[in-house]
PDB file of N, CA and C in Angstrom:
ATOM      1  N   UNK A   1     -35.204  68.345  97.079  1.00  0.00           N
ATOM      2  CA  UNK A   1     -35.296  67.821  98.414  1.00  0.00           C
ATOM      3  C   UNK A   1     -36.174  66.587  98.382  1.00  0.00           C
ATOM      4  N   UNK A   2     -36.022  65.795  98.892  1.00  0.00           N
ATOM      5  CA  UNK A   2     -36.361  64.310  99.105  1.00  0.00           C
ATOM      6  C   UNK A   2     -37.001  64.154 100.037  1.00  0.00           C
ATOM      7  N   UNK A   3     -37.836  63.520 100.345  1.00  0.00           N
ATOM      8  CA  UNK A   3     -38.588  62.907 101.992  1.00  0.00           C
ATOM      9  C   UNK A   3     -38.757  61.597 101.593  1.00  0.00           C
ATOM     10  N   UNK A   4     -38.657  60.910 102.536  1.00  0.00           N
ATOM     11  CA  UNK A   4     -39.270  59.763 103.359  1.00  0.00           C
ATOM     12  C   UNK A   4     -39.672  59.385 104.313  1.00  0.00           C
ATOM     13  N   UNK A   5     -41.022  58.812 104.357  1.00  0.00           N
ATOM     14  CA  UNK A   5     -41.749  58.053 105.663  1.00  0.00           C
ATOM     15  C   UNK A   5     -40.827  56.519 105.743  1.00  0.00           C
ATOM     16  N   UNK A   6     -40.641  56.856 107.121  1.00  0.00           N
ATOM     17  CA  UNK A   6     -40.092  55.331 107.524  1.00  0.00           C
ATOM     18  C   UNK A   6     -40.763  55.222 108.898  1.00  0.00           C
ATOM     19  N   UNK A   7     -41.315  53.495 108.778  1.00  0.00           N
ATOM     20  CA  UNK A   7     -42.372  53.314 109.515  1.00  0.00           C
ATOM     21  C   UNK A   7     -41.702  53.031 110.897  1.00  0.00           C
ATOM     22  N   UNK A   8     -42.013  53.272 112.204  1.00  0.00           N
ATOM     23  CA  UNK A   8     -41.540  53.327 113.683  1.00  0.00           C
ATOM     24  C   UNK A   8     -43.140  53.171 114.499  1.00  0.00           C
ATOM     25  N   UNK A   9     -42.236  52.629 115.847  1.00  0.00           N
ATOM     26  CA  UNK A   9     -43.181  52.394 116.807  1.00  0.00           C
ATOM     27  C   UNK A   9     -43.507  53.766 117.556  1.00  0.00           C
ATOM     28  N   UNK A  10     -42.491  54.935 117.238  1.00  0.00           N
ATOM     29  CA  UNK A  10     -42.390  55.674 118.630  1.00  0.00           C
ATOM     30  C   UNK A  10     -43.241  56.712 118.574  1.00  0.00           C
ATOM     31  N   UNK A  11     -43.851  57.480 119.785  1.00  0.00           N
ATOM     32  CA  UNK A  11     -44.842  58.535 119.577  1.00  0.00           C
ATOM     33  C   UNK A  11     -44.319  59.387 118.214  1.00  0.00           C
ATOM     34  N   UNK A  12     -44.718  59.979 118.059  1.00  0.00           N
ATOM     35  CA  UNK A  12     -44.756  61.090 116.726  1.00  0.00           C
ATOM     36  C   UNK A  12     -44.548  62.327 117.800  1.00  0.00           C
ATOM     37  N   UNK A  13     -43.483  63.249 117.225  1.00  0.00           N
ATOM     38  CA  UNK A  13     -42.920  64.195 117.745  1.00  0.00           C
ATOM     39  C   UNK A  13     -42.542  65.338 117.237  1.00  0.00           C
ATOM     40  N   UNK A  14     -42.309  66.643 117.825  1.00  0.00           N
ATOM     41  CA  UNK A  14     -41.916  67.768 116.652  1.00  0.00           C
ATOM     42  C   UNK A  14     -40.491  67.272 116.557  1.00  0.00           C
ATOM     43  N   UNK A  15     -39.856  68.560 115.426  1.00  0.00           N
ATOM     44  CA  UNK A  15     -38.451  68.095 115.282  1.00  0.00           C
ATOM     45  C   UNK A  15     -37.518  68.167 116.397  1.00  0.00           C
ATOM     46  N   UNK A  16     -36.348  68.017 116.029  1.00  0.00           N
ATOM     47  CA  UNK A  16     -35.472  67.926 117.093  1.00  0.00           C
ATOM     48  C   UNK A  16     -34.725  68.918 117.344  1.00  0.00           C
ATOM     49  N   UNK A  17     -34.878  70.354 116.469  1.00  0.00           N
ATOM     50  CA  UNK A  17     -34.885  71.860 116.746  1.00  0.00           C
ATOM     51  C   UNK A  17     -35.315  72.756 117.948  1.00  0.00           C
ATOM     52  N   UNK A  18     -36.871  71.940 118.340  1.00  0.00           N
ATOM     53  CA  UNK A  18     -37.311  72.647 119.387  1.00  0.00           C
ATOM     54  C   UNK A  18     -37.173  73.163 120.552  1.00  0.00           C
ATOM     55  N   UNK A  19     -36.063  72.073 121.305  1.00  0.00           N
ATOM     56  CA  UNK A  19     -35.768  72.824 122.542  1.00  0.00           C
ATOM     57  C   UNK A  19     -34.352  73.867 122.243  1.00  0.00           C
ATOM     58  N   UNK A  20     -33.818  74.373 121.138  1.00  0.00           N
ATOM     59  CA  UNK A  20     -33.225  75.464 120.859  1.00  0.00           C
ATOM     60  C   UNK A  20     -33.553  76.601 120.946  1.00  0.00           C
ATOM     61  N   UNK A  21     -35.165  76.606 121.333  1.00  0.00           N
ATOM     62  CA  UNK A  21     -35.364  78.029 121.158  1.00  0.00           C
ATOM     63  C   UNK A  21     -35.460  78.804 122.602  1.00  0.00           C
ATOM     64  N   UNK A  22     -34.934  77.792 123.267  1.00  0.00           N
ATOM     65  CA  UNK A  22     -34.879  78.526 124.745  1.00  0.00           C
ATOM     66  C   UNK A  22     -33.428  78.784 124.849  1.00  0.00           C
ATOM     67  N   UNK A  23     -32.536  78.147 123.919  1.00  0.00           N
ATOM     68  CA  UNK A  23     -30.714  78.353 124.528  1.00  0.00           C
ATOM     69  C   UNK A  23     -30.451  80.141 124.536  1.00  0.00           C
ATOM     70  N   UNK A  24     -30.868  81.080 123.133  1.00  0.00           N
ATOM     71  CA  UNK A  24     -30.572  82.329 123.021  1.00  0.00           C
ATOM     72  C   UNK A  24     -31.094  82.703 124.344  1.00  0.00           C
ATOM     73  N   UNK A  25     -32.210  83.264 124.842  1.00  0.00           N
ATOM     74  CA  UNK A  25     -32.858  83.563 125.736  1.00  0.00           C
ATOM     75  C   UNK A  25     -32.224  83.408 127.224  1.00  0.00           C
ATOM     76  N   UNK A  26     -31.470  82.398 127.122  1.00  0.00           N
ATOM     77  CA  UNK A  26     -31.367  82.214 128.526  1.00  0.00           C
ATOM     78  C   UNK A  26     -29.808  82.639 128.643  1.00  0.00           C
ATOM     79  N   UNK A  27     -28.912  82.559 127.550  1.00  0.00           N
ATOM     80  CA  UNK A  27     -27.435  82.890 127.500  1.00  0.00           C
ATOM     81  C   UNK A  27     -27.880  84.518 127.725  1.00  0.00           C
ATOM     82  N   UNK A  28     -28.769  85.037 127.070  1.00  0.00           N
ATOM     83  CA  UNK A  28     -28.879  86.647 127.362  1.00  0.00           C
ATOM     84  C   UNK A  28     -29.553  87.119 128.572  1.00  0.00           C
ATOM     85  N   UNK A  29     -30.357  86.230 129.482  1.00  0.00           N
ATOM     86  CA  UNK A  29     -30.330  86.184 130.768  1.00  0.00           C
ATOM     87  C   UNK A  29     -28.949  85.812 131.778  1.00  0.00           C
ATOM     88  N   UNK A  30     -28.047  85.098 131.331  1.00  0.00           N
ATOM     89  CA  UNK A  30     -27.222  84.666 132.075  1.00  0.00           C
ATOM     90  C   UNK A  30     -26.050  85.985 132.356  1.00  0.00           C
ATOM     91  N   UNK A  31     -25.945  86.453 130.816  1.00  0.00           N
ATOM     92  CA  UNK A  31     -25.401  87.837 130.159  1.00  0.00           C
ATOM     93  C   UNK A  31     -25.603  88.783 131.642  1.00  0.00           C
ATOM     94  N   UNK A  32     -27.072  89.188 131.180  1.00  0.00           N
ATOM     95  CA  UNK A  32     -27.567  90.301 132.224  1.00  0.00           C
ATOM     96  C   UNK A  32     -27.202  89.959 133.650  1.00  0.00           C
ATOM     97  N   UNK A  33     -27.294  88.861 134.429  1.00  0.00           N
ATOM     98  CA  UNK A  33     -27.243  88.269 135.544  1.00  0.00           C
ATOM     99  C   UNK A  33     -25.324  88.644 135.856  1.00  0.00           C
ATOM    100  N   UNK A  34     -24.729  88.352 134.980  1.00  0.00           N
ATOM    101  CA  UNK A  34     -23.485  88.302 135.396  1.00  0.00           C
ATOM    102  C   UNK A  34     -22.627  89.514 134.778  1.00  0.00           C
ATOM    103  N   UNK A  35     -23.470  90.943 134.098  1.00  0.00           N
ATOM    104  CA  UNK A  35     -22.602  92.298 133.892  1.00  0.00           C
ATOM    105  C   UNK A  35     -24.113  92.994 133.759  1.00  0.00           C
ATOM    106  N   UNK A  36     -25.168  93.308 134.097  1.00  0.00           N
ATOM    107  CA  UNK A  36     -25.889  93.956 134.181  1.00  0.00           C
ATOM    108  C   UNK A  36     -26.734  94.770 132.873  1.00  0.00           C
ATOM    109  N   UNK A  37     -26.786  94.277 131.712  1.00  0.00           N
ATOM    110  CA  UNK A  37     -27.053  94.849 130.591  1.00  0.00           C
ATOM    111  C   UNK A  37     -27.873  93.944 129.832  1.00  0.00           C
ATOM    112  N   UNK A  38     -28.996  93.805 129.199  1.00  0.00           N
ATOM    113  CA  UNK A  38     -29.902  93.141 128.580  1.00  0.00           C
ATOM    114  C   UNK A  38     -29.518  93.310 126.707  1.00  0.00           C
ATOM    115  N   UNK A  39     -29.609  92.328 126.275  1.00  0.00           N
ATOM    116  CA  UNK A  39     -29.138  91.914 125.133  1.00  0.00           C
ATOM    117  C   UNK A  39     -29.950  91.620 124.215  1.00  0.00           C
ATOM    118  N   UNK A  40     -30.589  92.580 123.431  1.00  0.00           N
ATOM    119  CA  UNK A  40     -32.069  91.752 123.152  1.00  0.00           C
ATOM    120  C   UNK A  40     -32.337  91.357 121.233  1.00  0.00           C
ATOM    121  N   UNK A  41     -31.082  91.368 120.660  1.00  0.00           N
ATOM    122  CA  UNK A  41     -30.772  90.659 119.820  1.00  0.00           C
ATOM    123  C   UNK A  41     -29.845  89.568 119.533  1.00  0.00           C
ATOM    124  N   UNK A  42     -29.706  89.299 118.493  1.00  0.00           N
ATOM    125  CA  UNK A  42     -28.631  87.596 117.921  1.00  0.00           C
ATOM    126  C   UNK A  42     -28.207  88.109 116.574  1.00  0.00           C
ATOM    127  N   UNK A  43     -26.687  87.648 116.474  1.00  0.00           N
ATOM    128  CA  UNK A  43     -26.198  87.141 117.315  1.00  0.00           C
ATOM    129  C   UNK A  43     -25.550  87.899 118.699  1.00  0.00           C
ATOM    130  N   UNK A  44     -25.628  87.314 120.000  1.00  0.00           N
ATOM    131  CA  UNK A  44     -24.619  88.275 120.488  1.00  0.00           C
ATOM    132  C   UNK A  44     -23.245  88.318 120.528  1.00  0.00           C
ATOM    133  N   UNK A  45     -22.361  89.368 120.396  1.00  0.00           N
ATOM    134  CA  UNK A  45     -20.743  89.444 120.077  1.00  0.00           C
ATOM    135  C   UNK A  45     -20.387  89.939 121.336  1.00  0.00           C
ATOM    136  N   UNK A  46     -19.490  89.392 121.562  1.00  0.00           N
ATOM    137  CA  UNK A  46     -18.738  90.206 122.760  1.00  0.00           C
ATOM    138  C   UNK A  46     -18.757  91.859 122.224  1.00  0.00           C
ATOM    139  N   UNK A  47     -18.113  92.307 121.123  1.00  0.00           N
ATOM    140  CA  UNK A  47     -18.133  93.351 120.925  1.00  0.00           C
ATOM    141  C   UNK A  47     -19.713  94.372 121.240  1.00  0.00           C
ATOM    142  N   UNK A  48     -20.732  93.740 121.443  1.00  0.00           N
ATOM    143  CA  UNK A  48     -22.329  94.010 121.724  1.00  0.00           C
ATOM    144  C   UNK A  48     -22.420  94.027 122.978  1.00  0.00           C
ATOM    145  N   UNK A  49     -21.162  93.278 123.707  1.00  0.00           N
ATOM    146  CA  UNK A  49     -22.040  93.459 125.449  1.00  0.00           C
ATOM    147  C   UNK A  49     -20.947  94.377 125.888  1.00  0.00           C
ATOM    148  N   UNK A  50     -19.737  94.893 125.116  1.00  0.00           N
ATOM    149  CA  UNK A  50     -19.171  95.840 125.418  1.00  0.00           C
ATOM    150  C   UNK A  50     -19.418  97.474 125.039  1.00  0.00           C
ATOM    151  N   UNK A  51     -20.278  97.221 124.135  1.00  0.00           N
ATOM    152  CA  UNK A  51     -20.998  98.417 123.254  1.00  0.00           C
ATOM    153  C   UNK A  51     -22.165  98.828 124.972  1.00  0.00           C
ATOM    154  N   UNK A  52     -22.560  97.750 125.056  1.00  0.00           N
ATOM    155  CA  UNK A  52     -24.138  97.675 125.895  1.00  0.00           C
ATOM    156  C   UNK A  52     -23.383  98.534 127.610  1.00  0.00           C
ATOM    157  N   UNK A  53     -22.290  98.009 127.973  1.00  0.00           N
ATOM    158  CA  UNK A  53     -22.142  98.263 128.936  1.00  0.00           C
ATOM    159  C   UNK A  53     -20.922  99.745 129.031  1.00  0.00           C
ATOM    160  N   UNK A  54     -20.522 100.340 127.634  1.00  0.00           N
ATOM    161  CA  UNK A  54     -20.210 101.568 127.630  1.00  0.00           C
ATOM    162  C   UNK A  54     -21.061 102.361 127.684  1.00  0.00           C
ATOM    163  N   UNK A  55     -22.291 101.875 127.097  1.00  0.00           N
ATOM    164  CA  UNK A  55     -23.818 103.066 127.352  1.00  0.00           C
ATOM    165  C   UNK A  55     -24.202 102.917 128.394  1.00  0.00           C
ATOM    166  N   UNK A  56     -24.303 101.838 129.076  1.00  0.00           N
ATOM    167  CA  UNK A  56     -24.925 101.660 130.606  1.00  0.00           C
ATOM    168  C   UNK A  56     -24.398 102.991 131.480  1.00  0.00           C
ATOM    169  N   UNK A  57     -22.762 102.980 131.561  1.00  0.00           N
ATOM    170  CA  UNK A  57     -22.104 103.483 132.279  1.00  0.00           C
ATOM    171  C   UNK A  57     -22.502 104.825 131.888  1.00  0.00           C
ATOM    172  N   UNK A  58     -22.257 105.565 130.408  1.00  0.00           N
ATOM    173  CA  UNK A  58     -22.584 106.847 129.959  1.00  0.00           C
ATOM    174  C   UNK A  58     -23.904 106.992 130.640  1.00  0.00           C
ATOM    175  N   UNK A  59     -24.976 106.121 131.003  1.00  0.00           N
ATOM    176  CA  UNK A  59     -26.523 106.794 131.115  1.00  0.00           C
ATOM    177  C   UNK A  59     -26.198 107.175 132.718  1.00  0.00           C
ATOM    178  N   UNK A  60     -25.541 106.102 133.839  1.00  0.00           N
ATOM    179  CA  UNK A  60     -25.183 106.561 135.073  1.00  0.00           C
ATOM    180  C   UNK A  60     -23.951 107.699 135.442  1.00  0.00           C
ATOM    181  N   UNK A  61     -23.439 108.015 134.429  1.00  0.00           N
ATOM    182  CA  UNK A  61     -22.764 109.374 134.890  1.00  0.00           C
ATOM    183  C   UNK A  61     -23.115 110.413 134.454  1.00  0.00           C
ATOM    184  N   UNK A  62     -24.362 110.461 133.418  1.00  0.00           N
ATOM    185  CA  UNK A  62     -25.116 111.651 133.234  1.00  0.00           C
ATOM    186  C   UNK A  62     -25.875 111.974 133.996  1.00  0.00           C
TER     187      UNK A  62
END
């Protein structure tokens, strides 16, 4: 792996990764908001929010 400094005027900044770490978080809020089930790993699969919301249902008809 290689680096280089190349000289710039512009503030000094973290990488350009950082605001990614809010996208998971908020797709699994959006999740819950729109079928009622919290998702609290990655990746999520459809097959996971259908898993999530066959147990939901099993815990309300017990």
């Amino acid at each position: 792996m290689n680096i280089a400094f190349v000289d710039s005027t512009e503030a000094p900044v973290g990488p350009g990764e950082r605001p990614t770490t809010v996208v998971a978080p908020a797709i699994g809020n959006a999740i819950y908001a729109a079928v009622g089930v919290r998702m609290r790993h990655l990746p999520i699969r459809a097959t996971d929010i259908t898993l999530a919301l066959d147990q939901a249902r099993q815990k309300t008809t017990s």
